[in-house]
N, C-alpha and C. Protein backbone atom coordinates (compact mmCIF):
# COMPACT_ATOMS: atom_id res chain seq x y z
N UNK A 1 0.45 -4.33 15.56
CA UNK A 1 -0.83 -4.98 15.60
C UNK A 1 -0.81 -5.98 16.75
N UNK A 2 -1.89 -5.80 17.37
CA UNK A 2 -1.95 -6.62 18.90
C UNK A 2 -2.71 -7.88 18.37
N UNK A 3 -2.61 -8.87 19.19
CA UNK A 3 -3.28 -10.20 19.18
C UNK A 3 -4.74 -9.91 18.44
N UNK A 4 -5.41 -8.80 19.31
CA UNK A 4 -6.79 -9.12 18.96
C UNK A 4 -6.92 -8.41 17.69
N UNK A 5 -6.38 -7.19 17.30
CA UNK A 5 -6.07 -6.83 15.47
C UNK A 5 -5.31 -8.34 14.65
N UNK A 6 -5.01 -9.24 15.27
CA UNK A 6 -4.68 -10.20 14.55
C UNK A 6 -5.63 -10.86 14.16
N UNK A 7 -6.27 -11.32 15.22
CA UNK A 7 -7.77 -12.36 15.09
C UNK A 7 -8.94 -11.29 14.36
N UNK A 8 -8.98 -10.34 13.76
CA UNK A 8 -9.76 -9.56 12.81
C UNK A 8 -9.77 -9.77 11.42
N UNK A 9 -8.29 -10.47 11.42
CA UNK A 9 -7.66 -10.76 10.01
C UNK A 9 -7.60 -11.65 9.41
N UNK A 10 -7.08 -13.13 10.77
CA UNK A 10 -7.76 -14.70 10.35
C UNK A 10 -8.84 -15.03 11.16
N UNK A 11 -9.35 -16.77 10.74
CA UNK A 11 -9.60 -17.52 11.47
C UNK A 11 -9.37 -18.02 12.55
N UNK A 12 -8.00 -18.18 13.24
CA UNK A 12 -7.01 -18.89 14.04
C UNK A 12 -7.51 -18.25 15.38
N UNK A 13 -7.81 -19.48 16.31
CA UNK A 13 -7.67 -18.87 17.54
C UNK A 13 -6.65 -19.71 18.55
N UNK A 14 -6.23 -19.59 19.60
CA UNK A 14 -6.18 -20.17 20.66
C UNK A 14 -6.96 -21.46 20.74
N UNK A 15 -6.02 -23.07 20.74
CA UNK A 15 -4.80 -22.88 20.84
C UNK A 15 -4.04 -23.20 19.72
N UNK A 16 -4.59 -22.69 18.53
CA UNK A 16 -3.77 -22.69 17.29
C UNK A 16 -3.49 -21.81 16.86
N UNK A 17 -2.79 -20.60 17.02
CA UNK A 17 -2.72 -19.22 16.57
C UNK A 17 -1.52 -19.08 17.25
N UNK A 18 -0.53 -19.35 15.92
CA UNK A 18 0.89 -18.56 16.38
C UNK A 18 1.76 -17.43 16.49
N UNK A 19 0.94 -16.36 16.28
CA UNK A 19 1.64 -14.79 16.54
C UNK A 19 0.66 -14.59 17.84
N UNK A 20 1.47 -13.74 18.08
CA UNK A 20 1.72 -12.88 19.46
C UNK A 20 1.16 -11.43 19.12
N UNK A 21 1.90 -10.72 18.07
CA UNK A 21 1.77 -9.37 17.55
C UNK A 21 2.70 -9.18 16.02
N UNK A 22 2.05 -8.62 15.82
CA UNK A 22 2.48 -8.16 14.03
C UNK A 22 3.23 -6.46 14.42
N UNK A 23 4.80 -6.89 13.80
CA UNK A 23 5.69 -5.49 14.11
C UNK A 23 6.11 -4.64 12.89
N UNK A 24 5.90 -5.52 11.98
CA UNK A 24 5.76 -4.64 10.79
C UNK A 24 4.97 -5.12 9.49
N UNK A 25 4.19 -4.19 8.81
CA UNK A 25 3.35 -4.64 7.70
C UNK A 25 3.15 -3.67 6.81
N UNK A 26 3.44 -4.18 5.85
CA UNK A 26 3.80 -3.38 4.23
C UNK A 26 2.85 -4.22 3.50
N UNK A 27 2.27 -3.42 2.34
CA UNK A 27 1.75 -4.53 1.01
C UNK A 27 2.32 -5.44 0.71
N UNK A 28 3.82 -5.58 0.90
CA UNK A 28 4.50 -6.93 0.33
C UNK A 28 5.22 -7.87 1.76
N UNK A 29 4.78 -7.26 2.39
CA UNK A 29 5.59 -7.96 3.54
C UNK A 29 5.26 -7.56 5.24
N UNK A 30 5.46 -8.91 5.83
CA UNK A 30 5.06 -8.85 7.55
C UNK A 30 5.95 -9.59 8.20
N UNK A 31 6.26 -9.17 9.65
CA UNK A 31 6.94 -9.39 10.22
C UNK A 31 5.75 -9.58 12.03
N UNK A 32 5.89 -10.57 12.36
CA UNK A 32 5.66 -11.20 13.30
C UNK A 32 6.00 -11.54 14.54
N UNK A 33 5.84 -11.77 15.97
CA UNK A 33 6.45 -12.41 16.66
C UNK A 33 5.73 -13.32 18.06
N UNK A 34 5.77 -14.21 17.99
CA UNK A 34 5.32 -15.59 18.75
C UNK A 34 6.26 -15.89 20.19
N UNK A 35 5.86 -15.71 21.52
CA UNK A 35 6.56 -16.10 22.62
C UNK A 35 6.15 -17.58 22.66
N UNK A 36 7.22 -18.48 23.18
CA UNK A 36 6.84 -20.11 23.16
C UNK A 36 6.97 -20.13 24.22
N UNK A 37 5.64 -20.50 24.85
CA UNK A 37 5.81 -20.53 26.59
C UNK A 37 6.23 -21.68 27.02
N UNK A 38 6.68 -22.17 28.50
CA UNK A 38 7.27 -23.41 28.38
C UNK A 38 6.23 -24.23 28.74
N UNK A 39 4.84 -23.34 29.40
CA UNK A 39 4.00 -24.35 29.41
C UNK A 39 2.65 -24.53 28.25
N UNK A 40 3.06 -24.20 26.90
CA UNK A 40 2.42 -24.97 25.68
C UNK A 40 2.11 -26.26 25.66
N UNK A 41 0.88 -26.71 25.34
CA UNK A 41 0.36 -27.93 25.36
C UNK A 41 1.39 -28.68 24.63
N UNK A 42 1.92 -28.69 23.33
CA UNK A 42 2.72 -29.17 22.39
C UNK A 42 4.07 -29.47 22.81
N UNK A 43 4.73 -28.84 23.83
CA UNK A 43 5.99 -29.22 25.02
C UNK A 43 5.80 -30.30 25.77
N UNK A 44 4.40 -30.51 26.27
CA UNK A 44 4.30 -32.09 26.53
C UNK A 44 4.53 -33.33 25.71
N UNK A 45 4.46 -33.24 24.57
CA UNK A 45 3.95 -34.50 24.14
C UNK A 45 5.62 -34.79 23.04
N UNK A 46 5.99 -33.36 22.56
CA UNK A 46 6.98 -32.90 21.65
C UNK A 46 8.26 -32.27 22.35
N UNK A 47 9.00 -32.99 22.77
CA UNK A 47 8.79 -34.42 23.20
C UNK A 47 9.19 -34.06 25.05
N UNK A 48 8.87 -34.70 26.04
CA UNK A 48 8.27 -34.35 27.12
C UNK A 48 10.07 -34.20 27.99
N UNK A 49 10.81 -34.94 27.33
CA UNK A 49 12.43 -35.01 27.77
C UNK A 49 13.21 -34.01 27.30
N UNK A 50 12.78 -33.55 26.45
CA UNK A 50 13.67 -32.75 25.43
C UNK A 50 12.47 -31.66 24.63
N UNK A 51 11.95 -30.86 25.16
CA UNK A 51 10.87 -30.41 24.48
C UNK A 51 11.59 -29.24 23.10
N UNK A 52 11.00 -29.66 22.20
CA UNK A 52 11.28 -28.99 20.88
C UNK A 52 9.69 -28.56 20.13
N UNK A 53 9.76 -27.03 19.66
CA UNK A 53 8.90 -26.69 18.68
C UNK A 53 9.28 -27.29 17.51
N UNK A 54 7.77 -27.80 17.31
CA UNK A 54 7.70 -28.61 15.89
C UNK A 54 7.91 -27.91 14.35
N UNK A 55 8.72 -28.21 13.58
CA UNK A 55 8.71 -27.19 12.40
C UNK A 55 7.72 -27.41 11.79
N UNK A 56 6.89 -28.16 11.91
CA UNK A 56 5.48 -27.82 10.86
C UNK A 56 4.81 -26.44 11.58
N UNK A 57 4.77 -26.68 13.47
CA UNK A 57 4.13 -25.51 13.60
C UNK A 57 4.80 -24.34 13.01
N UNK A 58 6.43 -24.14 12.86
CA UNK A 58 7.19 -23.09 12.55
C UNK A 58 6.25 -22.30 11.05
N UNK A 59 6.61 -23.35 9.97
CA UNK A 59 5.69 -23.39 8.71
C UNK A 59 4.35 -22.80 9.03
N UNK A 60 3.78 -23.11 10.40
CA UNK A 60 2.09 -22.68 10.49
C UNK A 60 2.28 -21.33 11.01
N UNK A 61 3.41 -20.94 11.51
CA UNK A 61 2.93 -19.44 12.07
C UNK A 61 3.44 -18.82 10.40
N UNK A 62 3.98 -19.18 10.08
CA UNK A 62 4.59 -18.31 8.41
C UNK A 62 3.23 -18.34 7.49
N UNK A 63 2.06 -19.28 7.97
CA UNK A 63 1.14 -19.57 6.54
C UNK A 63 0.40 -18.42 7.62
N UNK A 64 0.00 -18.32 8.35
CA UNK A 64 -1.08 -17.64 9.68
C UNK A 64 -0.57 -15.79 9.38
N UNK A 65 0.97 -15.84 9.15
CA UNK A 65 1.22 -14.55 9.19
C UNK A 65 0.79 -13.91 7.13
N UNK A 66 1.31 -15.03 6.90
CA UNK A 66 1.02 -14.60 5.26
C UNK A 66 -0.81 -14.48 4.77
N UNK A 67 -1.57 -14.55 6.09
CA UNK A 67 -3.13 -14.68 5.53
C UNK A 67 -3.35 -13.58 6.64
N UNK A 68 -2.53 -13.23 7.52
CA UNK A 68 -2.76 -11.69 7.75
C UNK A 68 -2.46 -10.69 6.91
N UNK A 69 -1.25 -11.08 5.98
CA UNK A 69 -0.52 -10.33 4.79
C UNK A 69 -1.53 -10.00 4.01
N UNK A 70 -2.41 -11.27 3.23
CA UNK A 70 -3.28 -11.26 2.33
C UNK A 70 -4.66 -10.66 2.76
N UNK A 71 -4.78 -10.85 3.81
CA UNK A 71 -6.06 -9.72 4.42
C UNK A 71 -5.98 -8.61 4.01
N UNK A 72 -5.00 -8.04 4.05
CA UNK A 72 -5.23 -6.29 3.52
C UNK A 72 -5.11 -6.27 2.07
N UNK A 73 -5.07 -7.32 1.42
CA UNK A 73 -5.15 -7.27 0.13
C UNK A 73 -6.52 -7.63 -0.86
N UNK A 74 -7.61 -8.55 0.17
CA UNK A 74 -8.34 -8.99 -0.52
C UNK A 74 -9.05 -9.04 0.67
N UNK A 75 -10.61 -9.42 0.71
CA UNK A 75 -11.75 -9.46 1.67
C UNK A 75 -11.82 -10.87 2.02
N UNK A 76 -10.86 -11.77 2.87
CA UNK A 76 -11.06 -12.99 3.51
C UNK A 76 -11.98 -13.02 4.80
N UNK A 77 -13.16 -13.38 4.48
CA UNK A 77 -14.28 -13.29 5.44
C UNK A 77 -15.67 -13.65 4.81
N UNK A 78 -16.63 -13.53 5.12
CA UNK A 78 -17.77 -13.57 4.12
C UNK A 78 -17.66 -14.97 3.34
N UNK A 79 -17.56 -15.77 4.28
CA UNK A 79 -17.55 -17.44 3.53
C UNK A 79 -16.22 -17.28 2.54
N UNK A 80 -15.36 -16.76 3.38
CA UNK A 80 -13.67 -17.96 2.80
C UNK A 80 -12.89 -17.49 3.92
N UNK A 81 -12.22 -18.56 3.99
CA UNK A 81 -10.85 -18.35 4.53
C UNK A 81 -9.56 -18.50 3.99
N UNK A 82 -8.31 -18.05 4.18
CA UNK A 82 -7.09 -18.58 3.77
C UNK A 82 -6.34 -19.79 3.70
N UNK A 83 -6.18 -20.39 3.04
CA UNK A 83 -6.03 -21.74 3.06
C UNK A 83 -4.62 -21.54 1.85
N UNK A 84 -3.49 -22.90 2.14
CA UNK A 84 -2.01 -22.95 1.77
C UNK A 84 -2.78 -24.13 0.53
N UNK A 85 -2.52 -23.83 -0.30
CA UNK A 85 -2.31 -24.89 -1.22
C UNK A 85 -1.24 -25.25 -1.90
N UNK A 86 0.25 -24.94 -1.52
CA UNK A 86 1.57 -25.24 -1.87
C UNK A 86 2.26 -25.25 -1.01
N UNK A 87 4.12 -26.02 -0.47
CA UNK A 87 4.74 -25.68 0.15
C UNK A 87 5.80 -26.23 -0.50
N UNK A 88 6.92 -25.61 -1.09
CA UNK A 88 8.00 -25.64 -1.95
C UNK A 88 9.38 -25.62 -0.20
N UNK A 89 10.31 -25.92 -0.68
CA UNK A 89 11.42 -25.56 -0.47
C UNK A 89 12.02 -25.44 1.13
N UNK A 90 11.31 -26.24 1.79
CA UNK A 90 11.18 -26.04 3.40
C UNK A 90 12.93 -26.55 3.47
N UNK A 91 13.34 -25.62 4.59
CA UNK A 91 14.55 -25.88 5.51
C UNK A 91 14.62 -25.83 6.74
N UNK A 92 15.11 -26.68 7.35
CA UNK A 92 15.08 -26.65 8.80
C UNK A 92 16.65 -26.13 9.34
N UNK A 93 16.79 -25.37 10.16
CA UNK A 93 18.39 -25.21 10.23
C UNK A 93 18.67 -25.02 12.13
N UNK A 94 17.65 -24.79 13.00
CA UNK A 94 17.70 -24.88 14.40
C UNK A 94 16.57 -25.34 15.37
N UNK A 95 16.89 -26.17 16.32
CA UNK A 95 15.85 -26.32 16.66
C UNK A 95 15.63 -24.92 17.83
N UNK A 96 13.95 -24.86 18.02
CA UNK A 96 13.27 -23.85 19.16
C UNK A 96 12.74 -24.52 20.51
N UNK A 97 13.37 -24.04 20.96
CA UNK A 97 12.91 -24.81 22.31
C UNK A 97 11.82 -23.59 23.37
N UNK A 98 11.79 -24.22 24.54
CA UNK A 98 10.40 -23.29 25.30
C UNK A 98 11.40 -22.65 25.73
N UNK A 99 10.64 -21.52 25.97
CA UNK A 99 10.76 -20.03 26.86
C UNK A 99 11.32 -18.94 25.32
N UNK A 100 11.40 -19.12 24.02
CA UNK A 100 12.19 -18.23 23.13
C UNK A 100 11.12 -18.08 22.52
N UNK A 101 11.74 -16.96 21.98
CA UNK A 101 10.45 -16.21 20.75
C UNK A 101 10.91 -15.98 19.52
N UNK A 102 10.07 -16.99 18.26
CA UNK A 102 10.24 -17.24 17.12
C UNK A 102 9.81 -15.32 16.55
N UNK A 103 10.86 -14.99 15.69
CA UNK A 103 10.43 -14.02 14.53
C UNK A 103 10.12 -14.74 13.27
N UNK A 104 9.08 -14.13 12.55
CA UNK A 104 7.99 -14.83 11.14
C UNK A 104 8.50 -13.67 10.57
N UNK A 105 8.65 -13.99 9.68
CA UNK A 105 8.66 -12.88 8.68
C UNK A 105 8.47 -13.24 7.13
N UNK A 106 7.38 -12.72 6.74
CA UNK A 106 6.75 -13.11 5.17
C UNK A 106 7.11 -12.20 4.05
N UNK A 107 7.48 -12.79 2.65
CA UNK A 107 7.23 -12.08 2.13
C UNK A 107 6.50 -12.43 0.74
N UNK A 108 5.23 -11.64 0.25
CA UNK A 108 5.00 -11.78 -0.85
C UNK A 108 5.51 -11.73 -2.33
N UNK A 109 5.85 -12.62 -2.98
CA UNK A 109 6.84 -11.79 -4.22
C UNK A 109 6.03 -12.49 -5.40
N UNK A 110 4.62 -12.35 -5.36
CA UNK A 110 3.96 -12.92 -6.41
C UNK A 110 2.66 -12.80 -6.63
N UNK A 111 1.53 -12.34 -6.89
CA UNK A 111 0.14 -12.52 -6.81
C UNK A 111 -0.51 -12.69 -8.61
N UNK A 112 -1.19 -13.68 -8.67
CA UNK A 112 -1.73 -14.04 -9.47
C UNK A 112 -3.11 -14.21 -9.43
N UNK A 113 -4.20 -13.34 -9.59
CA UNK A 113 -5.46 -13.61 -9.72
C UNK A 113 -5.60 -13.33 -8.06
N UNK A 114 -6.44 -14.13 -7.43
CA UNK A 114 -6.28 -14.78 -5.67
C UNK A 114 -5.09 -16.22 -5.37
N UNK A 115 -4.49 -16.20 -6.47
CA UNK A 115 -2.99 -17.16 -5.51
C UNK A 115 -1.88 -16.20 -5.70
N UNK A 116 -1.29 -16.34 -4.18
CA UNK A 116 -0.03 -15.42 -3.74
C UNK A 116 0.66 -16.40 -3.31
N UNK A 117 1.78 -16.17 -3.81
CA UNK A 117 3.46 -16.76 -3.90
C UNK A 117 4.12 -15.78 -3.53
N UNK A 118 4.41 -16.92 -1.63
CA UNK A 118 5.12 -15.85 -0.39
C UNK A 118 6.09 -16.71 -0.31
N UNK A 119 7.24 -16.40 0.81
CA UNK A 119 8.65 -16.63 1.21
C UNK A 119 8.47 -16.28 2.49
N UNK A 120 9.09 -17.68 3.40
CA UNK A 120 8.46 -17.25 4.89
C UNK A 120 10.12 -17.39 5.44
N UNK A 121 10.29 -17.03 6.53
CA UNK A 121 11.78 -17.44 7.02
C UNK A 121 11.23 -16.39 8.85
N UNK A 122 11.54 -17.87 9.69
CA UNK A 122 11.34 -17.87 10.98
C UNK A 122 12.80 -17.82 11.98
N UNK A 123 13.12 -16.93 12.88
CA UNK A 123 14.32 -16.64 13.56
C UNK A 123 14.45 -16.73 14.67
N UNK A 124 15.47 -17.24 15.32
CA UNK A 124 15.01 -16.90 16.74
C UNK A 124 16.77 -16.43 16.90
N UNK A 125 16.85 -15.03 17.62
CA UNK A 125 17.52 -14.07 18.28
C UNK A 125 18.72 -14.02 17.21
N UNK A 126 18.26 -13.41 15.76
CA UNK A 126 18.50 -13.41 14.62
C UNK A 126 18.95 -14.86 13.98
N UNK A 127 19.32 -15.83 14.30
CA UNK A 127 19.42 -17.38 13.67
C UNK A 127 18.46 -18.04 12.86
N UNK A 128 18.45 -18.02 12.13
CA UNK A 128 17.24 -18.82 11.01
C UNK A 128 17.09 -20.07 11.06
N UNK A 129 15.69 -20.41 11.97
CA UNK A 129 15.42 -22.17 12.30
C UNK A 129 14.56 -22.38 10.84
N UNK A 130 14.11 -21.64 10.13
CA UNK A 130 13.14 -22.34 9.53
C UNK A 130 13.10 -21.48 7.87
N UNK A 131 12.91 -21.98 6.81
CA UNK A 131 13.03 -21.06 5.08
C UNK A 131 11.22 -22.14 4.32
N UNK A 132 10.93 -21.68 3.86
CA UNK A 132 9.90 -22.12 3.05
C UNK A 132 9.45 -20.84 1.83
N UNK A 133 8.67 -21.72 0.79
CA UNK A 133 8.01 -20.95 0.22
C UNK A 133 6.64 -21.29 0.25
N UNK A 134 5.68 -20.65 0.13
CA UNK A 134 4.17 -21.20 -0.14
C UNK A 134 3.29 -20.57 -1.15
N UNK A 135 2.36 -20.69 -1.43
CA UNK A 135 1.30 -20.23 -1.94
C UNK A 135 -0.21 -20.39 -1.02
N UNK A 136 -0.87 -19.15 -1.22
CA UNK A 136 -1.98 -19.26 -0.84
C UNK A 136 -3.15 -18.83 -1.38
N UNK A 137 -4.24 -18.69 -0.79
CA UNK A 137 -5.54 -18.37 -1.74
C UNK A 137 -6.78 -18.78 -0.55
N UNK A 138 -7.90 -17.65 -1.11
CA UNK A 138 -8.98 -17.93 -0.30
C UNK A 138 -9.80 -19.34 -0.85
N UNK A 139 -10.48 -19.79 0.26
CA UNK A 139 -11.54 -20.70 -0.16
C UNK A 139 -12.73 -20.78 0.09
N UNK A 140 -13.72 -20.86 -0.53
CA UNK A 140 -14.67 -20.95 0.08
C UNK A 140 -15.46 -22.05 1.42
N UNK A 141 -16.20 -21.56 2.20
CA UNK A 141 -15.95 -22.40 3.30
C UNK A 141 -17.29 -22.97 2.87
N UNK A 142 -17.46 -24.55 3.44
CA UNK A 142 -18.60 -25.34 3.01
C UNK A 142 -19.15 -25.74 4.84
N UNK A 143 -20.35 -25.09 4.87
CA UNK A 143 -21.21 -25.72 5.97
C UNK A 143 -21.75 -26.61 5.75
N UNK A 144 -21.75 -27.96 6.83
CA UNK A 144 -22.76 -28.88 6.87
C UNK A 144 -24.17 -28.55 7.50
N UNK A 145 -24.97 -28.20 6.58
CA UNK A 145 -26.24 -28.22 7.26
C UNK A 145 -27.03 -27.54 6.92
């Protein structure tokens, strides 16, 4: 699945949208992958001496890939989007720096009603920087106006 089969599936665009392309996808599980360019806005600021990917973003490409997961499971569109309402169990174990490319890889091991209880774990050149669990679920979206 190419970038733009990605953006069919969420909300997320540029410059908040952390996959690249989706390399594998099953009912229970996706696999992802994100190039970190060295010139990302977020390399400036994080931190400008020592530039490091932030593990919350790590966490955001795992919630982004798990609401592409949940797309083929349920109709997120039509006034809702995917939205995390849990995050259990986060580990940090490497940092990512620019020019490498994070692997996402989700897995669902739970659905209840519309909340799904996934397992995310992010890699870079098989090393595991990042473990979480989450839950998610559509929401309805509220316009002002």
């Amino acid at each position: 699945m190419n970038i733009d089969e990605i953006k069919t599936c969420i909300p997320h665009r540029e410059p908040f949208l952390w996959l690249d392309e989706v390399t594998e996808l099953t009912d229970d599980r996706i696999v992802a992958r994100k190039f970190l360019s060295e010139n990302l806005a977020v390399f400036q600021g994080h931190y400008p001496a020592f530039p490091v990917f932030p593990g919350v973003l790590q966490c955001e490409a795992c919630f982004q890939a798990g609401a592409v997961l949940i797309s083929r499971l349920i109709a997120v569109g039509d006034g809702q989007v995917p939205v995390v309402t849990r995050q259990n169990n986060t580990q940090f174990r490497r940092m990512v720096r620019p020019g490498e490319t994070i692997q996402v890889e989700v897995q669902l091991n739970e659905r209840m009603a519309n909340a799904f209880y996934l397992s995310g774990r992010v890699t870079v050149d098989g090393k595991v920087s990042a473990r979480l669990e989450f839950v998610c679920t559509a929401a309805a979206v509220e316009t002002n106006g």
